[in-house]
N, C-alpha and C. Protein backbone atom coordinates (compact mmCIF):
# COMPACT_ATOMS: atom_id res chain seq x y z
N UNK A 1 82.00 83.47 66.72
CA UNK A 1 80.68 83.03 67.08
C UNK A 1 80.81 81.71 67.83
N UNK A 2 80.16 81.71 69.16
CA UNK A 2 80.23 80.38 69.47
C UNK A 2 78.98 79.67 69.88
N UNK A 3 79.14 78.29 69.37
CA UNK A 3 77.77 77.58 69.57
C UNK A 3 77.84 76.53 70.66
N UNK A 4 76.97 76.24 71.46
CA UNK A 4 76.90 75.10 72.26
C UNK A 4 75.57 74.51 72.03
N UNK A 5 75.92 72.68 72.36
CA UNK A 5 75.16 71.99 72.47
C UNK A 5 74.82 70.97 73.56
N UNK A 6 73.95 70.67 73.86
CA UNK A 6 73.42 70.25 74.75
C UNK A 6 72.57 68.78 74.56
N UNK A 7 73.16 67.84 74.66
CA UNK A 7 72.48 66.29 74.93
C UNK A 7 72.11 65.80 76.21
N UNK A 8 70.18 65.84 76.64
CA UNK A 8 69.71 65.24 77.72
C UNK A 8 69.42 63.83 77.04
N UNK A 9 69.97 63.53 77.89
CA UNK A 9 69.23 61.98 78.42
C UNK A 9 68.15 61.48 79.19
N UNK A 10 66.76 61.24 78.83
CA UNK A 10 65.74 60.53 79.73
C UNK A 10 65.10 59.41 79.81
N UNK A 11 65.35 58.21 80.73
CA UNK A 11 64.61 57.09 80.84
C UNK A 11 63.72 57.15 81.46
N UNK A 12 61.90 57.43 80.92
CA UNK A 12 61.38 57.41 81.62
C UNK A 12 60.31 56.64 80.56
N UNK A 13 59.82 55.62 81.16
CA UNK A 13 59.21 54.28 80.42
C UNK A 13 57.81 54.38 80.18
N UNK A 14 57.21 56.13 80.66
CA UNK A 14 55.79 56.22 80.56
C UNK A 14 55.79 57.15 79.62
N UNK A 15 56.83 57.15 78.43
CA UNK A 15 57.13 58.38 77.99
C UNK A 15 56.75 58.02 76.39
N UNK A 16 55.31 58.17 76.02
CA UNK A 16 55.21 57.93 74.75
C UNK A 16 53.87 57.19 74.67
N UNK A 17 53.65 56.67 75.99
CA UNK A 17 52.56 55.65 76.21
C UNK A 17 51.33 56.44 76.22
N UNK A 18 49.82 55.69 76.10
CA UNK A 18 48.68 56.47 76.56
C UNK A 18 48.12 56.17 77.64
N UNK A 19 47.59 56.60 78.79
CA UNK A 19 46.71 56.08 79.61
C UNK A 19 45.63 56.19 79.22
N UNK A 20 44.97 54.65 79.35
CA UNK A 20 43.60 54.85 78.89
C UNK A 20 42.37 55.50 79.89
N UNK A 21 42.68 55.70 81.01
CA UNK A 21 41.92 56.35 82.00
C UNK A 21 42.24 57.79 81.99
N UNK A 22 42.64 58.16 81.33
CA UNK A 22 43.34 59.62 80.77
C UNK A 22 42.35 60.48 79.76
N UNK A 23 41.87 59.62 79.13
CA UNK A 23 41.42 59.22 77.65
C UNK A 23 39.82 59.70 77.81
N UNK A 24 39.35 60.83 77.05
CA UNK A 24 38.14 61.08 77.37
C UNK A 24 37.22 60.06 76.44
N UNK A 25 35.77 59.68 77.29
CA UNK A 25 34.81 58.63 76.45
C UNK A 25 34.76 59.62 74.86
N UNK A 26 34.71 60.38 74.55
CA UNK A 26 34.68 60.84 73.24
C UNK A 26 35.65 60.56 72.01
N UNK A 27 36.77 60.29 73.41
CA UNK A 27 38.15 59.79 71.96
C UNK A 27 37.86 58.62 71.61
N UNK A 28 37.58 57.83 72.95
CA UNK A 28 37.40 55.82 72.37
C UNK A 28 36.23 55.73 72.01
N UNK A 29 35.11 56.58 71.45
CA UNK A 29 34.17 56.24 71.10
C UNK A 29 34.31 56.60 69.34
N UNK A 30 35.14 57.72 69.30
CA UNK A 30 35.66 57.73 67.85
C UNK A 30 36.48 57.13 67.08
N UNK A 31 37.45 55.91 68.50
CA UNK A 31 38.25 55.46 67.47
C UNK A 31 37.40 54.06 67.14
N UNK A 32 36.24 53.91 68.02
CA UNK A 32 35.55 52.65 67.73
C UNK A 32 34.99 52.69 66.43
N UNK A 33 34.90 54.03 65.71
CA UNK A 33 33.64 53.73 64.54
C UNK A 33 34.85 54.42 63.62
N UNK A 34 36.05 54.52 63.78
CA UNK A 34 37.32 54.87 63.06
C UNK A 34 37.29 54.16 61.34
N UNK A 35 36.79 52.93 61.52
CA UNK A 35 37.15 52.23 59.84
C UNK A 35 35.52 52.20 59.49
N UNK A 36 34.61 52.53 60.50
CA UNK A 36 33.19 52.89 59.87
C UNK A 36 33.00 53.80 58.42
N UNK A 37 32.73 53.21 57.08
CA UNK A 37 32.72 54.06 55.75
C UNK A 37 32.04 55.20 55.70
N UNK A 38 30.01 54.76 56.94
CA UNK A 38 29.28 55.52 56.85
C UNK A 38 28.63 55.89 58.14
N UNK A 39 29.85 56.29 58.65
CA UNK A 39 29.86 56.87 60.42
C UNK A 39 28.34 57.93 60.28
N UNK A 40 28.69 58.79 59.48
CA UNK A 40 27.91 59.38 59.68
C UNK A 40 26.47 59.35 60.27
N UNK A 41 26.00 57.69 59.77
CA UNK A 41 24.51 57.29 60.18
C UNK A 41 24.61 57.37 62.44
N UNK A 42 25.51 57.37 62.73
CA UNK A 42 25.65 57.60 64.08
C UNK A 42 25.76 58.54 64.86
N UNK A 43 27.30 59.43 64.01
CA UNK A 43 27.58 60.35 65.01
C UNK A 43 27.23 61.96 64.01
N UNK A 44 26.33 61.51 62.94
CA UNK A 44 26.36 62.94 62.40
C UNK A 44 27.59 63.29 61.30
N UNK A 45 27.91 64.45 61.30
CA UNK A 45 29.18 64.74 60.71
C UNK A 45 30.40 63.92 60.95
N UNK A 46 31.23 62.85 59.94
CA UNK A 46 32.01 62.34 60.09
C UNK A 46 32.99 62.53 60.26
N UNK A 47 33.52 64.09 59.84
CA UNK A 47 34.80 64.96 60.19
C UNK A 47 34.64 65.88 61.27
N UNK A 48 33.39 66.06 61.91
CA UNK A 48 33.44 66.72 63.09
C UNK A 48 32.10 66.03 64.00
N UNK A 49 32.37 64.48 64.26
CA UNK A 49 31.15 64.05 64.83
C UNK A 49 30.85 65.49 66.17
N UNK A 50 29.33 64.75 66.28
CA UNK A 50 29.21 65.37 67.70
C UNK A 50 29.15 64.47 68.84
N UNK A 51 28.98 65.00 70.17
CA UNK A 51 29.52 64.66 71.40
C UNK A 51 28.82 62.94 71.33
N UNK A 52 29.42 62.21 72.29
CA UNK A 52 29.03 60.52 71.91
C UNK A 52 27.54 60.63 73.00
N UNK A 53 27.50 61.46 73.18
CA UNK A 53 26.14 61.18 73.94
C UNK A 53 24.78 61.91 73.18
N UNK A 54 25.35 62.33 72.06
CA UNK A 54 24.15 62.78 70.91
C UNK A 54 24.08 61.25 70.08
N UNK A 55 24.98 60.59 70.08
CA UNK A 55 24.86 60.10 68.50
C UNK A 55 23.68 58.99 68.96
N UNK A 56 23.44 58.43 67.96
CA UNK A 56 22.21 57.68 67.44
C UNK A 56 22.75 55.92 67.59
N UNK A 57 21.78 55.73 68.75
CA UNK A 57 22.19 54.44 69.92
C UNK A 57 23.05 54.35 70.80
N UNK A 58 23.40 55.33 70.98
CA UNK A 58 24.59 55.06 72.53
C UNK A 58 23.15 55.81 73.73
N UNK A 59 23.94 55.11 75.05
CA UNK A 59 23.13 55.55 76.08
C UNK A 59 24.45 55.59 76.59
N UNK A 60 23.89 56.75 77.58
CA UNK A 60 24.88 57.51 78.66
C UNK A 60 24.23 57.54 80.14
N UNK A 61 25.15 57.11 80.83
CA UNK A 61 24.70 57.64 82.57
C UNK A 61 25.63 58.13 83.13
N UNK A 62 25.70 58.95 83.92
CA UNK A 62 26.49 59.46 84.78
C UNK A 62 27.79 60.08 83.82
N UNK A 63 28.12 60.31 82.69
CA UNK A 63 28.23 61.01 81.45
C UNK A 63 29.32 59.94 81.14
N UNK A 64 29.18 58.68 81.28
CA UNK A 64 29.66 57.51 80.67
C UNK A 64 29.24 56.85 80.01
N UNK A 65 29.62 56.09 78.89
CA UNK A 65 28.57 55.30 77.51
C UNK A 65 28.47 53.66 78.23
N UNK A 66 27.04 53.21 77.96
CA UNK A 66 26.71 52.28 78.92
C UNK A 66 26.40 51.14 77.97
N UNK A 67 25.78 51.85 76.94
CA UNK A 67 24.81 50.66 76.14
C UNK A 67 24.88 51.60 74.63
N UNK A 68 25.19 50.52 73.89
CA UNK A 68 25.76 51.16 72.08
C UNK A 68 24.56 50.03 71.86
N UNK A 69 23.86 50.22 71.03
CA UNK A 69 22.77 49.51 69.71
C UNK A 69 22.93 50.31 68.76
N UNK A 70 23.38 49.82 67.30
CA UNK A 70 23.57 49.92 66.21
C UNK A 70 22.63 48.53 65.38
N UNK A 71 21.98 48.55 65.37
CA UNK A 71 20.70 47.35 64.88
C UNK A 71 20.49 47.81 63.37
N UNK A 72 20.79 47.18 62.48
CA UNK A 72 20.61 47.54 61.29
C UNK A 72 20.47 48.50 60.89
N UNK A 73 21.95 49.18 61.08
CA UNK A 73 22.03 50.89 60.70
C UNK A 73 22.95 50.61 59.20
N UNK A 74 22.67 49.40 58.47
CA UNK A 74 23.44 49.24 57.87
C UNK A 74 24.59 49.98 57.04
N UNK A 75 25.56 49.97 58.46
CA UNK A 75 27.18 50.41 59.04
C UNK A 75 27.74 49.18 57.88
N UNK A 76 28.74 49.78 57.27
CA UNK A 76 30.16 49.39 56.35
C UNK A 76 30.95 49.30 57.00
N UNK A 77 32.42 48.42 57.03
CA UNK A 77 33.49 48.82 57.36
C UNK A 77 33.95 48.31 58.37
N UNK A 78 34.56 48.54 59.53
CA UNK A 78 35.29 47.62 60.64
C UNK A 78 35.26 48.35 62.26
N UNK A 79 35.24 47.44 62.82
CA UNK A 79 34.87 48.60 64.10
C UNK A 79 36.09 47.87 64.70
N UNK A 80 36.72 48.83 65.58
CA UNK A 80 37.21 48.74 66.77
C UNK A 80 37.31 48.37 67.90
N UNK A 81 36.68 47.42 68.41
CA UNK A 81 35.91 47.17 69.35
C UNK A 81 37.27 46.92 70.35
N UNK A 82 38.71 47.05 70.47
CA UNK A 82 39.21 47.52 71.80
C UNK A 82 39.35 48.95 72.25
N UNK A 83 38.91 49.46 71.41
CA UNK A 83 38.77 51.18 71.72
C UNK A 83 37.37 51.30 72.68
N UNK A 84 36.54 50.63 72.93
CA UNK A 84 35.44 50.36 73.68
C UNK A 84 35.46 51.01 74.87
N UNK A 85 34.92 52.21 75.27
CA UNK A 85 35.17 52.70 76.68
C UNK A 85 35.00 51.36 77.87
N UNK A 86 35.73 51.73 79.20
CA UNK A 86 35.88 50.16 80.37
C UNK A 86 34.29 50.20 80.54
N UNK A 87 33.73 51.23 80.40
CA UNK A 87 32.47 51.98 81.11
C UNK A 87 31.29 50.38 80.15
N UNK A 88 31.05 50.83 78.91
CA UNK A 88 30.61 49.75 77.96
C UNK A 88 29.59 48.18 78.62
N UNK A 89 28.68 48.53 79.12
CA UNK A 89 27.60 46.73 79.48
C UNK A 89 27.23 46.13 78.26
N UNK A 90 26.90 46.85 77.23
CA UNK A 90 26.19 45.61 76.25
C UNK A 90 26.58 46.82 75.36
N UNK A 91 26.75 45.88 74.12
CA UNK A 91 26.89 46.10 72.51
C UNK A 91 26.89 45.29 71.34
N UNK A 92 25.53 45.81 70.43
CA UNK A 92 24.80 45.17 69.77
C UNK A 92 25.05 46.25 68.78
N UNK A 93 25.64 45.41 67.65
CA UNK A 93 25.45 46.11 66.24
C UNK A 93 25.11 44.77 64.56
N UNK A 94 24.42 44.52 65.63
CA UNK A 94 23.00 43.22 64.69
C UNK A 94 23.09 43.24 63.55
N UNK A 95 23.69 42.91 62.18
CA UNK A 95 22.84 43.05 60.72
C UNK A 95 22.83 43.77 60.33
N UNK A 96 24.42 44.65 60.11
CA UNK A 96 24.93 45.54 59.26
C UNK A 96 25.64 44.66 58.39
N UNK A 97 27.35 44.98 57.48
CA UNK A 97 27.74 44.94 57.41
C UNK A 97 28.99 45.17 57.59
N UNK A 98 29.63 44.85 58.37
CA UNK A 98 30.73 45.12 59.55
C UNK A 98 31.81 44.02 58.90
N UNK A 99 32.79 44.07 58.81
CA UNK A 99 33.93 43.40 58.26
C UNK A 99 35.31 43.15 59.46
N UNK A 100 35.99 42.40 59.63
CA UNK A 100 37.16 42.64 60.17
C UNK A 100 37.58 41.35 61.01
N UNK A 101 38.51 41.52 61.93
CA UNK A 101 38.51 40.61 62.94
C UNK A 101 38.46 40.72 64.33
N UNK A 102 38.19 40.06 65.29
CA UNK A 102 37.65 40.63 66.50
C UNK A 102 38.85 39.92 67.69
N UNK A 103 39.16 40.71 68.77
CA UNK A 103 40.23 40.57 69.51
C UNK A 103 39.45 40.72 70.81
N UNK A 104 39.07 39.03 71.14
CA UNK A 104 38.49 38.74 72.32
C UNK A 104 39.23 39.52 73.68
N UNK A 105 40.36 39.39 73.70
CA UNK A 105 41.11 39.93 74.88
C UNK A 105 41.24 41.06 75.58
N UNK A 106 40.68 42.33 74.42
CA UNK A 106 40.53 43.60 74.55
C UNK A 106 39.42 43.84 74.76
N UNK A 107 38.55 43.37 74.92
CA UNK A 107 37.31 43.48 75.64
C UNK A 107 36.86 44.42 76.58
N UNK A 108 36.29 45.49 77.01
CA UNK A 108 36.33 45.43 78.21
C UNK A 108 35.36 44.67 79.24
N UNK A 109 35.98 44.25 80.75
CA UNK A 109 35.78 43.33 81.70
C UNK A 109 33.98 43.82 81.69
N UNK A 110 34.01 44.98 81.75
CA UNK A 110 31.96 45.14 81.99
C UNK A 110 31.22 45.03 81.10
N UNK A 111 32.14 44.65 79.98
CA UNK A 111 30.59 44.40 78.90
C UNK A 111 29.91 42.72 79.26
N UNK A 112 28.99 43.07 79.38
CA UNK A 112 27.94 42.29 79.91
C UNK A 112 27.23 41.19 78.13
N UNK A 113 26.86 41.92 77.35
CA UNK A 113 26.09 41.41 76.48
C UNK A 113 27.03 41.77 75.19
N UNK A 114 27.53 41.02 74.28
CA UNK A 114 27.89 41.15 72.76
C UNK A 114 27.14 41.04 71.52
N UNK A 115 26.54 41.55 70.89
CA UNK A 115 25.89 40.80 69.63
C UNK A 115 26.26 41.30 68.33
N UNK A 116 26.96 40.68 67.60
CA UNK A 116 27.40 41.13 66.33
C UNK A 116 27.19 40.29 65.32
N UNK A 117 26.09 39.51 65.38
CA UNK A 117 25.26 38.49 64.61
C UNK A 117 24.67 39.43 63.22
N UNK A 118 24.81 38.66 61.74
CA UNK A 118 24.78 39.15 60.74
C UNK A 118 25.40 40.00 59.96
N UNK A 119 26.84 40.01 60.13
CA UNK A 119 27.67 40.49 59.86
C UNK A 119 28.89 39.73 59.43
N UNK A 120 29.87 40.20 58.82
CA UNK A 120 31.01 39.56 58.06
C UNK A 120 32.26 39.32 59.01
N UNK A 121 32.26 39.29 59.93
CA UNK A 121 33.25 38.60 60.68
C UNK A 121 34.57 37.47 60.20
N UNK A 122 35.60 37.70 60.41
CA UNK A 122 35.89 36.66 59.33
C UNK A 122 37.47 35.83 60.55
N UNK A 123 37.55 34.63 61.05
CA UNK A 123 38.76 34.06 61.55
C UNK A 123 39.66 34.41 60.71
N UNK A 124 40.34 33.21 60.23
CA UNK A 124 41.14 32.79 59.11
C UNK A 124 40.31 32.06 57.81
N UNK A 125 40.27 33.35 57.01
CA UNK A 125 39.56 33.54 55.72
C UNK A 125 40.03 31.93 54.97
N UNK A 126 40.77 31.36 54.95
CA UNK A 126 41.85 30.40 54.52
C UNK A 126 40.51 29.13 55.19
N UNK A 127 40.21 29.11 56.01
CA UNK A 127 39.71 28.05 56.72
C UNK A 127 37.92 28.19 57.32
N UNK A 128 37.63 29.71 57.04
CA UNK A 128 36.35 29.63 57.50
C UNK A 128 36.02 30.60 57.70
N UNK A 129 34.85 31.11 57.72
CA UNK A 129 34.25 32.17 58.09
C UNK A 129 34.07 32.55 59.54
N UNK A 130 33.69 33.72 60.54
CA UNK A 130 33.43 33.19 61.82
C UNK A 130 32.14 34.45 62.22
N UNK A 131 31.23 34.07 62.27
CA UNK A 131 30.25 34.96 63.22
C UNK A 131 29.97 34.93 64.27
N UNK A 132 29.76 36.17 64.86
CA UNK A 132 29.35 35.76 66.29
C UNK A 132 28.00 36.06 66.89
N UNK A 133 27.35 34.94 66.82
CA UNK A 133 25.71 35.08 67.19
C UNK A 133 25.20 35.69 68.46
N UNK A 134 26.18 35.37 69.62
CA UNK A 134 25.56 36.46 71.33
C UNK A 134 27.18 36.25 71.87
N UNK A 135 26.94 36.57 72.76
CA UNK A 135 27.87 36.72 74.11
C UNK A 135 27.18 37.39 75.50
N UNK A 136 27.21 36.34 76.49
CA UNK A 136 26.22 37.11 77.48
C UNK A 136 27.24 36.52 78.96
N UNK A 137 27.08 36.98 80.06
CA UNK A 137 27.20 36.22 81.03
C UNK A 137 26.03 36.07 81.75
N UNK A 138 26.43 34.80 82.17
CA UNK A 138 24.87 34.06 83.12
C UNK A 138 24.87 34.30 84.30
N UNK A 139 23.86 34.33 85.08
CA UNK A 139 23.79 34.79 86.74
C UNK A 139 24.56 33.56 86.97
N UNK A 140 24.93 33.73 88.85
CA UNK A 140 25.34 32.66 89.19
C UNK A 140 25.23 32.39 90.45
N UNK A 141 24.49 31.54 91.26
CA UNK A 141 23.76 31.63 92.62
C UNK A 141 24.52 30.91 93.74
N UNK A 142 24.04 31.09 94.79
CA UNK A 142 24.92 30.62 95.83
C UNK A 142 25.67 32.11 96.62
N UNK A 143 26.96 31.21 97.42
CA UNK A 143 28.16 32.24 98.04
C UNK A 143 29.22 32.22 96.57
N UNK A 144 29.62 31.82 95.88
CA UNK A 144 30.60 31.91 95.16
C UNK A 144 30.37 32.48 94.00
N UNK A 145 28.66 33.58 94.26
CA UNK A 145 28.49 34.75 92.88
C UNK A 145 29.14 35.81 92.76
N UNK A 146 30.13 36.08 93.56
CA UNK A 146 31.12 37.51 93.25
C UNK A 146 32.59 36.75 92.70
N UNK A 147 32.61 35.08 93.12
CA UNK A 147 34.10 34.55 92.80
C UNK A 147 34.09 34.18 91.51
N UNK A 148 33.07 33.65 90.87
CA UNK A 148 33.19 33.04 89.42
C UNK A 148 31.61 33.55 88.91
N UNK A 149 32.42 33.98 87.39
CA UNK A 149 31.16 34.42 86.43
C UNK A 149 31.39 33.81 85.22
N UNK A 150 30.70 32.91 84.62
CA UNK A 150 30.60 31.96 83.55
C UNK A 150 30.71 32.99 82.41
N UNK A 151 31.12 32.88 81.65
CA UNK A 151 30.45 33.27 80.38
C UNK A 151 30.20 32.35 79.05
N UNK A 152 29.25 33.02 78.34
CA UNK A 152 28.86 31.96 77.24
C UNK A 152 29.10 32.61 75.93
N UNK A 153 29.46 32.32 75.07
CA UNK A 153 29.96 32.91 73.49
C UNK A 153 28.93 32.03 72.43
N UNK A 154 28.49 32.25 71.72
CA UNK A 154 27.44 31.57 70.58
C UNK A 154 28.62 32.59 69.54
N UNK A 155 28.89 31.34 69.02
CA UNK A 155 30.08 31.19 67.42
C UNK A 155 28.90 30.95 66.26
N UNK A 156 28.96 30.90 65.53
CA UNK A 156 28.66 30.32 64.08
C UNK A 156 29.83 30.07 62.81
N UNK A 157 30.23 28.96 62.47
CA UNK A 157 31.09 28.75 61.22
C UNK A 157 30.62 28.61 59.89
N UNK A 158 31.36 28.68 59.50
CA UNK A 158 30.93 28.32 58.09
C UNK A 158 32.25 28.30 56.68
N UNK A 159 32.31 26.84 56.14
CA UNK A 159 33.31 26.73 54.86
C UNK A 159 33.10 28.14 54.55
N UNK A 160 34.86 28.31 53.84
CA UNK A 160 34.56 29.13 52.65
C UNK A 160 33.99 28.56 51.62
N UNK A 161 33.05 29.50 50.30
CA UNK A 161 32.82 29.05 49.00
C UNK A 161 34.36 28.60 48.39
């Protein structure tokens, strides 16, 4: 009996990775409400939500998610917020209970408006609490409104007990 074996070799550096433009709005909209306890109040069935343009506060145009309000759906648990489709202008989930920490950098560039005011937000638990009351960007007039766009962040701190 004879056996052969065969060892390929491949370097190819896109090999494992995800593209996020690949990525249908339905996946990053599920992994956003992923540590949500009581998803359900959004997308329906939590083991088989339905499509992100049924659930309860998202708006859709052009079959992209534009605008998420979650306003005192009092939501448990931790959101995701770099799973955020690029698509994303404003998102407001006001005065739930939302827990976690938030990773300014992953943002995406078009969200326009943030509000996650009344909620458990937390820096470094060790040193302080951290909420975040708005996030907006401001118009900006003149020739140099397509070169620079301000933005403004409203923090709130607070000791730990």
């Amino acid at each position: 009996m004879r056996f052969e074996l065969i060892f390929l070799e491949s370097v190819d550096p896109s090999l494992g990775r995800v593209d996020r433009e690949s990525l249908p709005q339905q996946a990053f909209m599920e992994m956003v409400i992923d540590g949500i306890m009581n998803k359900q109040k959004i997308c329906g069935d939590a083991n088989e939500p339905k499509d992100s343009e049924e659930w309860i506060g998202v708006t859709v145009e052009d079959e992209e998610v534009v605008s998420i309000r979650w306003r005192q759906f009092k939501l448990e648990g931790s959101l995701h917020l770099e799973w955020l489709p690029s698509s994303v202008m404003e998102f407001d989930a006001t005065d739930n209970n939302l827990t976690g920490s938030l990773d300014w950098a992953s943002l995406p560039t078009s969200l326009k408006k943030l509000n996650l005011a009344g909620n458990q937000f937390s820096a470094n638990p060790t040193k302080g609490h951290l909420s975040v009351v708005g996030w907006t960007s401001t118009p900006v007039l003149g020739e140099a409104k397509n070169l620079f766009k301000p933005l403004v962040v409203f923090l709130s701190w607070r000791r730990p007990y």
